[in-house]
N, C-alpha and C. Protein backbone atom coordinates (compact mmCIF):
# COMPACT_ATOMS: atom_id res chain seq x y z
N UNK A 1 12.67 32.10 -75.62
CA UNK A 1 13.54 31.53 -76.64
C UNK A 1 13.34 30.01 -76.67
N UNK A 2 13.45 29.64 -77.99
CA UNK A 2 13.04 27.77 -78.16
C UNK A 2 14.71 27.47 -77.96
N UNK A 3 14.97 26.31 -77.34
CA UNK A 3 15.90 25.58 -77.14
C UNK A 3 16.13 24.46 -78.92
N UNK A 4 17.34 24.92 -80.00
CA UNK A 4 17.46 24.26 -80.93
C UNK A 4 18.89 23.50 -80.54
N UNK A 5 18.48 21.66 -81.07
CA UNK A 5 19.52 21.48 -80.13
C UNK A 5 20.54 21.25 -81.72
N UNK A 6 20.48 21.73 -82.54
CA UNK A 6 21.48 21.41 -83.52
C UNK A 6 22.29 22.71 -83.91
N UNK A 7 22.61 22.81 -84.92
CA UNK A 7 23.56 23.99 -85.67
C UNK A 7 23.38 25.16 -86.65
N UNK A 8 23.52 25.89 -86.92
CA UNK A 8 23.33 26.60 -88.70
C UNK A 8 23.50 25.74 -89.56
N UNK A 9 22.76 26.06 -90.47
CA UNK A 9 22.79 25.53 -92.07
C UNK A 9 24.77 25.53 -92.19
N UNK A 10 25.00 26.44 -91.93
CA UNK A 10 26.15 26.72 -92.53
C UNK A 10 27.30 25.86 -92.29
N UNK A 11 26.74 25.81 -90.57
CA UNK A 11 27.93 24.87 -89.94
C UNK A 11 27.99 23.66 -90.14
N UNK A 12 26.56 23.25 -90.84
CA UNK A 12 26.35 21.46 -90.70
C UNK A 12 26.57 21.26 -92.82
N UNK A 13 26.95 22.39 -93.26
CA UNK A 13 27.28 21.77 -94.93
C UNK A 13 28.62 22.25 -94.46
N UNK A 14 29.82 22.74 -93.84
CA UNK A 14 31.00 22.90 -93.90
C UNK A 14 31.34 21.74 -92.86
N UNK A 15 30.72 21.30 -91.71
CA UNK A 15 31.10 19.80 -91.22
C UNK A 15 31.33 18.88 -92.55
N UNK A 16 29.84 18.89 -93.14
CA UNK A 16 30.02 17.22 -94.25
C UNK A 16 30.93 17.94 -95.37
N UNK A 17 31.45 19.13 -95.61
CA UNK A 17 31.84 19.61 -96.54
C UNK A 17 31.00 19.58 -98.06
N UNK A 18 30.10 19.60 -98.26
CA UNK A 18 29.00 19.40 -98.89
C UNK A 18 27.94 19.14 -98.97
N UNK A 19 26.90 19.06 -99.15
CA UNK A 19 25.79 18.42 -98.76
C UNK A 19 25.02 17.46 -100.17
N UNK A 20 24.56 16.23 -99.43
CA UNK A 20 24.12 15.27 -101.25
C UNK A 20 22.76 15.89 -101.79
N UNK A 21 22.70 15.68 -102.71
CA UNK A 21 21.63 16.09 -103.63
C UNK A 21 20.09 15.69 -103.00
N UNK A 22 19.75 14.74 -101.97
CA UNK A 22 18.73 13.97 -101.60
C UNK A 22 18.44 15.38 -100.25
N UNK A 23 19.54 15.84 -99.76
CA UNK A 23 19.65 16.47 -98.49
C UNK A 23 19.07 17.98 -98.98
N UNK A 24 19.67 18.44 -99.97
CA UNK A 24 19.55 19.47 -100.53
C UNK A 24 18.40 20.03 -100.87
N UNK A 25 17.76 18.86 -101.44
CA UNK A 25 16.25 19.13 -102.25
C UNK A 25 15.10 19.14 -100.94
N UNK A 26 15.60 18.19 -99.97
CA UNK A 26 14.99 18.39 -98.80
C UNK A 26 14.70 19.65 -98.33
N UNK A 27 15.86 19.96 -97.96
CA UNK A 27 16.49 21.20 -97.48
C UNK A 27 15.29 22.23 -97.88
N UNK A 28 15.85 22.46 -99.18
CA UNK A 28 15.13 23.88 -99.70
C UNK A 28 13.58 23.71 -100.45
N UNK A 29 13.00 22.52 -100.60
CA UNK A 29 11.28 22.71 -100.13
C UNK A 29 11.38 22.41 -98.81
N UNK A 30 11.49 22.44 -98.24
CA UNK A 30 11.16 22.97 -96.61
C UNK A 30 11.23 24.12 -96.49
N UNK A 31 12.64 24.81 -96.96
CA UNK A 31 12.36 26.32 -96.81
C UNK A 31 11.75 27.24 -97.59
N UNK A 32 11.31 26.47 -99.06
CA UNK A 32 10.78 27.31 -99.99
C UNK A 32 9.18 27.39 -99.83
N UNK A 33 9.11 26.21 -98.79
CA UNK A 33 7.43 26.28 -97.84
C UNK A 33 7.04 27.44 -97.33
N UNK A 34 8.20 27.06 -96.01
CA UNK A 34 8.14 28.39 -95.13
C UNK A 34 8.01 29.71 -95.63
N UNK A 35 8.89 29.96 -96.78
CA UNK A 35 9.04 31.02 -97.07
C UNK A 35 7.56 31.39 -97.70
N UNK A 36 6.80 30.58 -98.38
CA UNK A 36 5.08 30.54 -99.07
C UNK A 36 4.52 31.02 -98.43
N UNK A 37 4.35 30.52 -97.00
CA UNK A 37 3.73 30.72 -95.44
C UNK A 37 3.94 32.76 -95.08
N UNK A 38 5.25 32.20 -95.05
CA UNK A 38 5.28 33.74 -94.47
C UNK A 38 5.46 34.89 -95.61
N UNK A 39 5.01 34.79 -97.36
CA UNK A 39 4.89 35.78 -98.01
C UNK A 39 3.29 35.80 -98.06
N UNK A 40 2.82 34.62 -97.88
CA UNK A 40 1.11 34.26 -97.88
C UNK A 40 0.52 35.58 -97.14
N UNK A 41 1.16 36.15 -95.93
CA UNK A 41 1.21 36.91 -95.12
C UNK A 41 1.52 38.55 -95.59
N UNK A 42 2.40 38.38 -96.46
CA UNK A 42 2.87 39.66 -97.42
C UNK A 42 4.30 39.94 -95.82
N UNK A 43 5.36 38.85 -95.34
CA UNK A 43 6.10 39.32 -94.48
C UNK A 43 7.22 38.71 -95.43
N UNK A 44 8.51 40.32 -95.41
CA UNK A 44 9.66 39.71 -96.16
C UNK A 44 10.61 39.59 -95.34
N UNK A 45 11.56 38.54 -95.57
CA UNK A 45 12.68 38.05 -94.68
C UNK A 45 13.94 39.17 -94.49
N UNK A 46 14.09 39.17 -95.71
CA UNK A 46 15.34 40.38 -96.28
C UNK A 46 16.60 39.82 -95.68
N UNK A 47 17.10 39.23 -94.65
CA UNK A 47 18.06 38.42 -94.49
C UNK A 47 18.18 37.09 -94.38
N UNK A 48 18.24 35.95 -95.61
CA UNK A 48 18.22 34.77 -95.40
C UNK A 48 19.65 34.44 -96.00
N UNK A 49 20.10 33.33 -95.03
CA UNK A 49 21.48 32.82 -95.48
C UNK A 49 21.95 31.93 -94.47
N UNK A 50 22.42 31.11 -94.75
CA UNK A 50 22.58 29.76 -94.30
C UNK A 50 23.02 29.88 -92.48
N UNK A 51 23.53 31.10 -92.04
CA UNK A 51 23.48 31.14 -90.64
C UNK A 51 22.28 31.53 -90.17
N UNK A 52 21.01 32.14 -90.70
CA UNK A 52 20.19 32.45 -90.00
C UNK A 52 19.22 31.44 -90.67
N UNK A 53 19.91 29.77 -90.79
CA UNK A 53 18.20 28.85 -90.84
C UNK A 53 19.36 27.78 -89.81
N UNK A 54 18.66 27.50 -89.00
CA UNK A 54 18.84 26.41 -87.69
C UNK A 54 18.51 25.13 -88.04
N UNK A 55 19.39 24.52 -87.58
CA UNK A 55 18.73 22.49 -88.24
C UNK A 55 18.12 22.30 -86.07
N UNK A 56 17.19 21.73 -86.47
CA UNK A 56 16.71 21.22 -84.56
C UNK A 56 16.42 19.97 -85.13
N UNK A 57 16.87 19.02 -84.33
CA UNK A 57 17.01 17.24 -84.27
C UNK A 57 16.51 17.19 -83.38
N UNK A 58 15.34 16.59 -83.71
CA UNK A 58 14.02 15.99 -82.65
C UNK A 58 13.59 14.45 -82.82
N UNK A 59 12.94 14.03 -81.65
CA UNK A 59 12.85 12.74 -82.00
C UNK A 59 11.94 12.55 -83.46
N UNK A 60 11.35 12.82 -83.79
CA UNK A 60 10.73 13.14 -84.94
C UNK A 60 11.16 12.89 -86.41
N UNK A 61 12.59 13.58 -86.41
CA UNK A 61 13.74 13.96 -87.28
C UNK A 61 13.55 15.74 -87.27
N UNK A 62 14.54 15.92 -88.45
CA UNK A 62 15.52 17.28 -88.34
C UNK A 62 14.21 18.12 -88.66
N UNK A 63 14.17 19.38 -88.11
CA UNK A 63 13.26 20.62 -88.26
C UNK A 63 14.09 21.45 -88.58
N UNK A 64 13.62 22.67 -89.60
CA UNK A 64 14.73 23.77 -90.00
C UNK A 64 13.84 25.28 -90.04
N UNK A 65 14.43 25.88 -88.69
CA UNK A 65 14.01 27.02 -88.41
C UNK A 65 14.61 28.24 -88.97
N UNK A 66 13.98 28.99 -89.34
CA UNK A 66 14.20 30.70 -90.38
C UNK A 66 14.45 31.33 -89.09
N UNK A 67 15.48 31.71 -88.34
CA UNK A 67 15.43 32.95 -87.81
C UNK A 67 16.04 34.06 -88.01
N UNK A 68 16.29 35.08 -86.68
CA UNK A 68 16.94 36.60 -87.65
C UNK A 68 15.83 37.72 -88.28
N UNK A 69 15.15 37.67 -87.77
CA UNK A 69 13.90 38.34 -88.35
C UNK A 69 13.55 39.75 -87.97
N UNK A 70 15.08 40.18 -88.00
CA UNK A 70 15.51 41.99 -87.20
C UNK A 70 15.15 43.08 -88.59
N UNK A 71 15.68 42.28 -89.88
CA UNK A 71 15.50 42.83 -90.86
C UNK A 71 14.23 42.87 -91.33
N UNK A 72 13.13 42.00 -91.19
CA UNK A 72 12.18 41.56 -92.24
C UNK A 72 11.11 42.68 -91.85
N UNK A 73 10.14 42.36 -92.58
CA UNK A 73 8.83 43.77 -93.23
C UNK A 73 7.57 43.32 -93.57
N UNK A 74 6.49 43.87 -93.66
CA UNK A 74 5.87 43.47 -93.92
C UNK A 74 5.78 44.76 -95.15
N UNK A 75 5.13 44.09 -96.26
CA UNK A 75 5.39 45.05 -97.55
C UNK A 75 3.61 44.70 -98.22
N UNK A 76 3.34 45.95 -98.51
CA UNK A 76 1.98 45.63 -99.04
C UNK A 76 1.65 45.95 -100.62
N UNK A 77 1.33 44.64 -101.18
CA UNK A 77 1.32 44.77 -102.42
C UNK A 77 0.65 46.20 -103.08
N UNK A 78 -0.45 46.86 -102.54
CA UNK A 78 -1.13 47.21 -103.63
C UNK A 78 -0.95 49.07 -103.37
N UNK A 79 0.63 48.74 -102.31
CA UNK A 79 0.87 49.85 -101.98
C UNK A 79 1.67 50.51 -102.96
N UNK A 80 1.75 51.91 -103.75
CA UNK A 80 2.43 52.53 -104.67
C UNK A 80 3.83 53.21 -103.93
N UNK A 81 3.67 53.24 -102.75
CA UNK A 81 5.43 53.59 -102.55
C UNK A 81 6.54 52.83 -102.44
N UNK A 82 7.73 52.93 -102.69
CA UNK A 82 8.73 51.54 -102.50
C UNK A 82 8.80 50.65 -101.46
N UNK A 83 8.45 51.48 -100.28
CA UNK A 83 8.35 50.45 -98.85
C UNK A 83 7.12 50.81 -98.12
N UNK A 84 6.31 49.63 -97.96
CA UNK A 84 5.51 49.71 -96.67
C UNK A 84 5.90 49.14 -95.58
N UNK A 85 6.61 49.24 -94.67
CA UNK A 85 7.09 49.02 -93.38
C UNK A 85 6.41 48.63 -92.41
N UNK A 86 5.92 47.85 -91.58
CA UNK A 86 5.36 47.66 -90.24
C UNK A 86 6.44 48.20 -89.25
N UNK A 87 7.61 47.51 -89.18
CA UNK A 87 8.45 47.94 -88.33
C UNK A 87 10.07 47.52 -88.62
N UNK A 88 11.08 48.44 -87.95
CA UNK A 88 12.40 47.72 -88.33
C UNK A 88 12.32 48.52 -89.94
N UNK A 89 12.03 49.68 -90.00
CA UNK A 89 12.73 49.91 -91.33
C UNK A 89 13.73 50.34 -91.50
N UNK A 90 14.77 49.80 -92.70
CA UNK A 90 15.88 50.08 -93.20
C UNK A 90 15.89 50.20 -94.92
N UNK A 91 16.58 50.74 -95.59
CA UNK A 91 16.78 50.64 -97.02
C UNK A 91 17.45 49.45 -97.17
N UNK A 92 19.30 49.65 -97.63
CA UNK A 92 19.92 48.73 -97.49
C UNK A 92 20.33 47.99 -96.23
N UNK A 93 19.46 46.66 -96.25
CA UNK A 93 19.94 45.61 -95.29
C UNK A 93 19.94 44.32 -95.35
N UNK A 94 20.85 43.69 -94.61
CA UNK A 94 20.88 42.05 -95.06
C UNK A 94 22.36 41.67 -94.71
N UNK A 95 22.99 40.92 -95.37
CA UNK A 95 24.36 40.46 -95.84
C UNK A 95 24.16 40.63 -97.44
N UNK A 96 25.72 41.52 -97.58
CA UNK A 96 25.81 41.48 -99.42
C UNK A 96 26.03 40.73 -99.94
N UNK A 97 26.46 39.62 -99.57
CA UNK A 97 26.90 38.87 -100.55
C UNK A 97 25.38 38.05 -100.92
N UNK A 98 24.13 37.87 -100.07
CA UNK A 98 22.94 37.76 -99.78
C UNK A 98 21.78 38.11 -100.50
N UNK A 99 22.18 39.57 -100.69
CA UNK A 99 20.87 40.69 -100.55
C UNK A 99 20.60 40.57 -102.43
N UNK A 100 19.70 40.64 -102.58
CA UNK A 100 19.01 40.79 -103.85
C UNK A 100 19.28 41.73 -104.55
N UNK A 101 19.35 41.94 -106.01
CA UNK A 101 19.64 43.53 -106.76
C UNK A 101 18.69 44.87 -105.88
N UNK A 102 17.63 44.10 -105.96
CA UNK A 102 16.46 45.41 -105.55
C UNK A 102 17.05 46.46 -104.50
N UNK A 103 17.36 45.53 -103.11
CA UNK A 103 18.02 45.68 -102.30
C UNK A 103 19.08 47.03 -102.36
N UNK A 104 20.11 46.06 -103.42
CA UNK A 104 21.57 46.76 -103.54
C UNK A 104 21.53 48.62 -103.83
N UNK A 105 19.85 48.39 -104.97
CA UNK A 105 19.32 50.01 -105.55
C UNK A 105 18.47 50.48 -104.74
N UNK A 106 18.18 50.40 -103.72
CA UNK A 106 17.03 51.11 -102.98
C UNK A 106 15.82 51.05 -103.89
N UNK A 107 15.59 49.69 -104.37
CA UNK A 107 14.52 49.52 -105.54
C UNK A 107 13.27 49.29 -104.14
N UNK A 108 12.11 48.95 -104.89
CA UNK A 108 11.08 47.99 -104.51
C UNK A 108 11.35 46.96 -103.95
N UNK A 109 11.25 46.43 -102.29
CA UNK A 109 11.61 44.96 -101.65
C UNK A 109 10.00 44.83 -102.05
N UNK A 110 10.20 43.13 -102.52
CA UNK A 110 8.84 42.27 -102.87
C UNK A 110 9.57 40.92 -102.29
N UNK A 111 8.69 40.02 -102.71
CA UNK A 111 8.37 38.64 -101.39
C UNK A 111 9.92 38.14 -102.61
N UNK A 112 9.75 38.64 -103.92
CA UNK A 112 11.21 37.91 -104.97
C UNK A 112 12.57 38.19 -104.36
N UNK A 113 12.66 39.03 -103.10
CA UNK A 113 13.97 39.60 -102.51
C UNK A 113 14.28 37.78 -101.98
N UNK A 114 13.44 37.69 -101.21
CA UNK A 114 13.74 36.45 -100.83
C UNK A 114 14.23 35.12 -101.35
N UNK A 115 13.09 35.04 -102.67
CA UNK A 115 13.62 33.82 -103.16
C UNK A 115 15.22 34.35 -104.11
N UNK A 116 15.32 35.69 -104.08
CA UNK A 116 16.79 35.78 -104.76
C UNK A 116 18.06 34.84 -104.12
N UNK A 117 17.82 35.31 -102.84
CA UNK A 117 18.37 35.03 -101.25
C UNK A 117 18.89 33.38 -101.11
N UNK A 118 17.42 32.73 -101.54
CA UNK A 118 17.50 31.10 -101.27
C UNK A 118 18.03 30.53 -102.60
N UNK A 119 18.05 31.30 -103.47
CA UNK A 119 19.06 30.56 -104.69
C UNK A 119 20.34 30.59 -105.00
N UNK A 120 21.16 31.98 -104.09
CA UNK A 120 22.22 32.45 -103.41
C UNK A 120 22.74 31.41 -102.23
N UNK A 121 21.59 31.02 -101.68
CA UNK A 121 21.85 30.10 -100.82
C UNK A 121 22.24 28.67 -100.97
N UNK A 122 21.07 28.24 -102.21
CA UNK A 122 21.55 27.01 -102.83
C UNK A 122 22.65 26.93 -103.58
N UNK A 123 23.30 28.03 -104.18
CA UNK A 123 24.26 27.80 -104.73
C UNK A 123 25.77 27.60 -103.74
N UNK A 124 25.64 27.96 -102.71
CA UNK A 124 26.39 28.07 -101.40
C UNK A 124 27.02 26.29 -101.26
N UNK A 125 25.94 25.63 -101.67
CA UNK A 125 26.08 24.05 -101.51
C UNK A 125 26.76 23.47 -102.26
């Protein structure tokens, strides 16, 4: 386990009670990177939400780690059944208030479950 010495997303926008627009935009291309990275891969998150991304304060400045990765999949595009699974399969999973339509119908999870997730998320702010 990595030692993060800061908080959840969640806990550090209900400290400032908001977060500014400069922080925000930060925020989410950093995670809309990560998230590039790991669909580049064809791996879906299926649970993203402001407790499972970590702020770590390094001498450096702030790093923001995706974890929680009990739910996620690897899903293969050019596969014709609704789920290709590596491991950890479930239908409905996530947090609802979270989870994408696809999700909610036992539709097709694609790498778009995610970015549903992070705009759910931005709106959180």
């Amino acid at each position: 386990m990595e030692f993060i010495s800061g908080s959840s997303l969640l806990k550090h926008i209900l400290s400032k009670g908001g977060l500014p627009e400069t922080e925000v935009i930060y925020i989410m291309e950093t995670l809309l990177k990560s998230l590039r990275a790991l669909h580049s891969l064809n791996i879906v998150h299926r649970n993203l939400k402001p407790e499972n991304i970590l702020l770590d304060y390094t001498p450096n400045g702030t790093q923001l780690k995706i974890t929680e990765f009990g739910f996620s999949c690897i899903v293969d595009p050019s596969n014709k059944s609704p789920w290709e699974v590596s491991r950890n399969f479930c239908g409905k999973c996530g947090t609802p208030g979270y989870m994408a339509p696809e999700l909610l119908l036992n539709k097709q999870c694609t790498t778009a479950t995610d970015i549903f997730s992070m705009g759910v998320v931005l709106y959180t702010w």
